[in-house]
Protein backbone atom coordinates (compact mmCIF):
# COMPACT_ATOMS: atom_id res chain seq x y z
CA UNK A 1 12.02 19.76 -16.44
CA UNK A 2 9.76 19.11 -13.41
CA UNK A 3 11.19 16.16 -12.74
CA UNK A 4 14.92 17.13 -13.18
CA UNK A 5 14.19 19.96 -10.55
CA UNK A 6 12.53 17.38 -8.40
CA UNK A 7 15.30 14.94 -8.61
CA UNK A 8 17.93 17.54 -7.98
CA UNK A 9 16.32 18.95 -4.69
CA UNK A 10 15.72 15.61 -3.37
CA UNK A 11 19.39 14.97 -3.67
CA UNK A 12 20.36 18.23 -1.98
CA UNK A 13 18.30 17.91 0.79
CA UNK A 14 20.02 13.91 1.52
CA UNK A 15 22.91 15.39 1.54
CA UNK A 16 22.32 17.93 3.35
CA UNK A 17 20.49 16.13 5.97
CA UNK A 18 23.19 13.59 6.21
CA UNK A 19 25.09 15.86 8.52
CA UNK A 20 23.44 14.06 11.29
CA UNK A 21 26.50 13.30 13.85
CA UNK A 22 26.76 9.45 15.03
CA UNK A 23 26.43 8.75 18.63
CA UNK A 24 29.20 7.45 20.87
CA UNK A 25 30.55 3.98 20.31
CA UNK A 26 28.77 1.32 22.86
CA UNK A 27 29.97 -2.12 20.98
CA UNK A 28 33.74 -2.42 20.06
CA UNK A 29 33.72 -4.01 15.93
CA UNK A 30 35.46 -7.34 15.76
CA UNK A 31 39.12 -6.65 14.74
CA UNK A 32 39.77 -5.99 11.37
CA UNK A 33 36.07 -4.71 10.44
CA UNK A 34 34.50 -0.85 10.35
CA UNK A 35 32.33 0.88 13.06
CA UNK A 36 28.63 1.13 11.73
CA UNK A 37 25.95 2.95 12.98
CA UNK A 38 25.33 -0.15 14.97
CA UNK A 39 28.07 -0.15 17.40
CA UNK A 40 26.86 3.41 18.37
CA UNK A 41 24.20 4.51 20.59
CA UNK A 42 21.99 4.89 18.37
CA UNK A 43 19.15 8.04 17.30
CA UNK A 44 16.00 7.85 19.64
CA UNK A 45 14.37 8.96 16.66
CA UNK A 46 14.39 8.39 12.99
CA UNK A 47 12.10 10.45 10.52
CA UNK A 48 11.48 8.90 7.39
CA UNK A 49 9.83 10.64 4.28
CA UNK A 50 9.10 9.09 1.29
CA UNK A 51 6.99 8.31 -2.62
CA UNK A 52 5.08 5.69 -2.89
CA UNK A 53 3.44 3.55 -6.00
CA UNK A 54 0.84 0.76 -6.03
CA UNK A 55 -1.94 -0.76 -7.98
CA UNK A 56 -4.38 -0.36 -5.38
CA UNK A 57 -8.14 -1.18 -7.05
CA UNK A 58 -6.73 -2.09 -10.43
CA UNK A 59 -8.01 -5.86 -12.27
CA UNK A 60 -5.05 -6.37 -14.43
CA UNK A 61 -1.63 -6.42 -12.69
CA UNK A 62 -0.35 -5.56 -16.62
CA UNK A 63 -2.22 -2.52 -16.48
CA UNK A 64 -0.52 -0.73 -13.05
CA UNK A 65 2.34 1.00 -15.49
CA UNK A 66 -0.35 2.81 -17.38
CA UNK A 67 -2.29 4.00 -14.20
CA UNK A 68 -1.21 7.22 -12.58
CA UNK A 69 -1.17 6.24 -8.64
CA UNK A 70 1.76 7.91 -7.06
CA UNK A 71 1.46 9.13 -3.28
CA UNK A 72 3.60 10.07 -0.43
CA UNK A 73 4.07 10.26 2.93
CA UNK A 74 6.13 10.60 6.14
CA UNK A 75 7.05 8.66 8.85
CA UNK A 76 8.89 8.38 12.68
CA UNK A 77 10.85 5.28 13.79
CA UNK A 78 11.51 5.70 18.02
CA UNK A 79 14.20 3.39 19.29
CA UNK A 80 13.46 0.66 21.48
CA UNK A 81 16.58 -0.65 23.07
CA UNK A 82 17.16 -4.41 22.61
CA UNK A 83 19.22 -6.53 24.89
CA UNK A 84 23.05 -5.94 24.71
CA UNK A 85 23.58 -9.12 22.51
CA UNK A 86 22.45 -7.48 19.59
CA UNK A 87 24.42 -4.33 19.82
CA UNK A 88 26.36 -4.19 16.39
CA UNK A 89 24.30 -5.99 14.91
CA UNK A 90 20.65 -4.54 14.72
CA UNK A 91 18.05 -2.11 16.35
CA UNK A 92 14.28 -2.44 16.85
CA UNK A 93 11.78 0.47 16.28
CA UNK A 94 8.52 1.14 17.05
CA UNK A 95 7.33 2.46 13.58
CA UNK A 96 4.31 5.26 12.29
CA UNK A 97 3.36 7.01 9.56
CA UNK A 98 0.82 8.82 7.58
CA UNK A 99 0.04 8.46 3.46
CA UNK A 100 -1.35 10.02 1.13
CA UNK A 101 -1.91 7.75 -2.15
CA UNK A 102 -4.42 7.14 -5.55
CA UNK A 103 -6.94 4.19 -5.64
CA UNK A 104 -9.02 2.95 -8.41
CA UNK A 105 -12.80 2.61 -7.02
CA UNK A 106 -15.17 0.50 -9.23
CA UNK A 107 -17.09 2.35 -11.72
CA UNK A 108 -19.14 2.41 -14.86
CA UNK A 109 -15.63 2.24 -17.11
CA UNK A 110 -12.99 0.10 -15.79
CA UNK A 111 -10.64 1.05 -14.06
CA UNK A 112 -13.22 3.44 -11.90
CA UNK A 113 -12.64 6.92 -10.61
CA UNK A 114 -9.58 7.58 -8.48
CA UNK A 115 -9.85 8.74 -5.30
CA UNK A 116 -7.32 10.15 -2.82
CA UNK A 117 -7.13 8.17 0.70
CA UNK A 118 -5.11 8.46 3.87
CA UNK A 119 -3.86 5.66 6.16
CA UNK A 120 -1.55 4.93 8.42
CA UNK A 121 1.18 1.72 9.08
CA UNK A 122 1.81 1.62 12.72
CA UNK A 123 3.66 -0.99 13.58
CA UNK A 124 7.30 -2.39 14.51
CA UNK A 125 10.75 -2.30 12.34
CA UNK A 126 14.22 -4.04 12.60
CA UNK A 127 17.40 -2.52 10.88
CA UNK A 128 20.12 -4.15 10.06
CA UNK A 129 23.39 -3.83 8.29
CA UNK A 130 24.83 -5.47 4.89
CA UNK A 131 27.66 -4.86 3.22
CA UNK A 132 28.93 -2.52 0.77
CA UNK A 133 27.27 0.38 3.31
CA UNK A 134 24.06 -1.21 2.79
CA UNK A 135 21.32 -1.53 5.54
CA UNK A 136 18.30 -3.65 5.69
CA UNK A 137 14.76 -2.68 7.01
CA UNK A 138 12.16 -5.24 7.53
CA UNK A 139 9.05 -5.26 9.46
CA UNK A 140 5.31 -5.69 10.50
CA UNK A 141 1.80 -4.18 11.30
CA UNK A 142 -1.24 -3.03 10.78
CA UNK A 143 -2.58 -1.35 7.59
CA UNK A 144 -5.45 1.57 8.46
CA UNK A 145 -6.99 3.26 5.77
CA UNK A 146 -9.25 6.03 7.06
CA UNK A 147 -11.25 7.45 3.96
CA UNK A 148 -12.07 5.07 1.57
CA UNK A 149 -15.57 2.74 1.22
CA UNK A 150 -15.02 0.55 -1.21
CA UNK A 151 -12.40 -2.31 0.24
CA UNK A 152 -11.62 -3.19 3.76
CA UNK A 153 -10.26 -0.28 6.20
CA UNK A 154 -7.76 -2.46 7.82
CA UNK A 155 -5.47 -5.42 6.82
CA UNK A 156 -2.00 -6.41 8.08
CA UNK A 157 1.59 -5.67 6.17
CA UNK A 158 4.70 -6.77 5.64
CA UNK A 159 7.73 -5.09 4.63
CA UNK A 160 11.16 -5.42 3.69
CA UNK A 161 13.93 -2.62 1.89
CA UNK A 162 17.16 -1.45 1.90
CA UNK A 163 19.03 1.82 2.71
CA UNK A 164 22.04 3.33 1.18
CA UNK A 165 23.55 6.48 2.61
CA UNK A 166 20.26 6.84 4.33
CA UNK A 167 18.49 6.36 0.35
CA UNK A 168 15.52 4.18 0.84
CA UNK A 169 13.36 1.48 -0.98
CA UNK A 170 10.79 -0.70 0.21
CA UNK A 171 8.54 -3.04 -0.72
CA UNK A 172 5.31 -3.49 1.26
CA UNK A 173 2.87 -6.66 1.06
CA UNK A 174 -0.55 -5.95 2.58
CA UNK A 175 -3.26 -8.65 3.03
CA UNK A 176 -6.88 -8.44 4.05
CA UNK A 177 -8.11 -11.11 6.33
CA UNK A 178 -10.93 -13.06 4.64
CA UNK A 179 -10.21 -11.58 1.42
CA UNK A 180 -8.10 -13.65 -1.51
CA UNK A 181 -6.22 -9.78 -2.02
CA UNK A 182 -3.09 -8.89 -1.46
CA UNK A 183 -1.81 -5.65 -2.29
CA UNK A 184 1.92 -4.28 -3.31
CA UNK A 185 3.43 -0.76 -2.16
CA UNK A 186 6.36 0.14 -3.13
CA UNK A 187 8.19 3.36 -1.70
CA UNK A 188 11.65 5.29 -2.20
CA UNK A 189 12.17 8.20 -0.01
CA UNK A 190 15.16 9.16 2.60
CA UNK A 191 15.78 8.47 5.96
CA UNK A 192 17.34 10.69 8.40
CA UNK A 193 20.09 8.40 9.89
CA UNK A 194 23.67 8.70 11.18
CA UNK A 195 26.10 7.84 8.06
CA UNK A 196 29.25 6.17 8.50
CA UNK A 197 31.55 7.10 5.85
CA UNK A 198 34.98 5.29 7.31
């Protein structure tokens, strides 16, 4: 019932929040095609909440469905204009955000204890349109983990999702350099963007 309840708020609140008014048009769309959020001035500033599961600690990749570790977060993208060649097609963001997520630390019985940690992905984001009223995110950064001892407090990440109707999911690779690692995030959440619904 929890989850029913959850699932029904979330989807009030996107719709809800996708009252957000589009800006001015700045790039005319090649005849015979729709104005996106891309031909508009766009939002100095996007926030961007969000879920997130990983396998973070874990031995066996099998075993990450079993294991409990969901987290979540929130997040700001702030515009930074690109030149006027890529209006209509795609804006870049400066991109940060704070999370709050499970990891398995080593322990006596395998998997370990879990342990709460906090961290943080600044770095820098392109969006993008697709069709169908898709959008594409994809970007790069650094990975800071501020509470945990037992792996590395930094790496460097990758990531790469779509967006529907401002509906998000991402997938996020992060690496450790000179560690054989590599760690998978994956997060759905909602982004506050303008919606074009023409």
């Amino acid at each position: 019932m929890k989850k029913l309840i959850l699932i029904v708020l979330f989807a009030a609140v996107a719709v809800v929040a996708n009252c957000r008014s589009s800006g001015p048009v700045i790039e005319q769309p090649r005849e015979g095609t729709r104005t996106t959020e891309f031909h508009r001035e766009p939002a100095k500033v996007i926030p961007w909440v969000f879920f997130n599961k990983n396998s973070r600690g874990l031995d066996r990749q099998a075993d990450a469905p079993f294991m409990n570790q969901v987290g979540g977060g929130a997040g700001l993208l702030i515009n930074s204009g690109l030149d006027k060649q890529w209006n209509g097609h795609k804006f870049f963001y400066y991109f940060l955000d704070f999370d709050v997520s499970h990891q398995y630390n080593p322990g006596k019985t395998y998997p370990g204890d879990q342990q709460w940690i906090f961290s943080s992905y600044p770095g820098i984001l392109f969006r993008t349109y697709l069709p169908f009223y898709l959008k594409m995110h994809f970007g790069f950064g650094a990975n800071l983990r501020f509470n945990q001892s037992y792996y590395d407090k930094w790496g460097v990440y990758g990531q790469i999702g779509a967006e529907l109707f401002g509906l998000t999911a991402t997938t996020i690779f992060i690496g450790h350099p000179g560690q054989l690692n590599w760690e998978t995030e994956y997060r759905v959440g909602y982004m506050w963007t303008p919606v074009e619904w023409n």
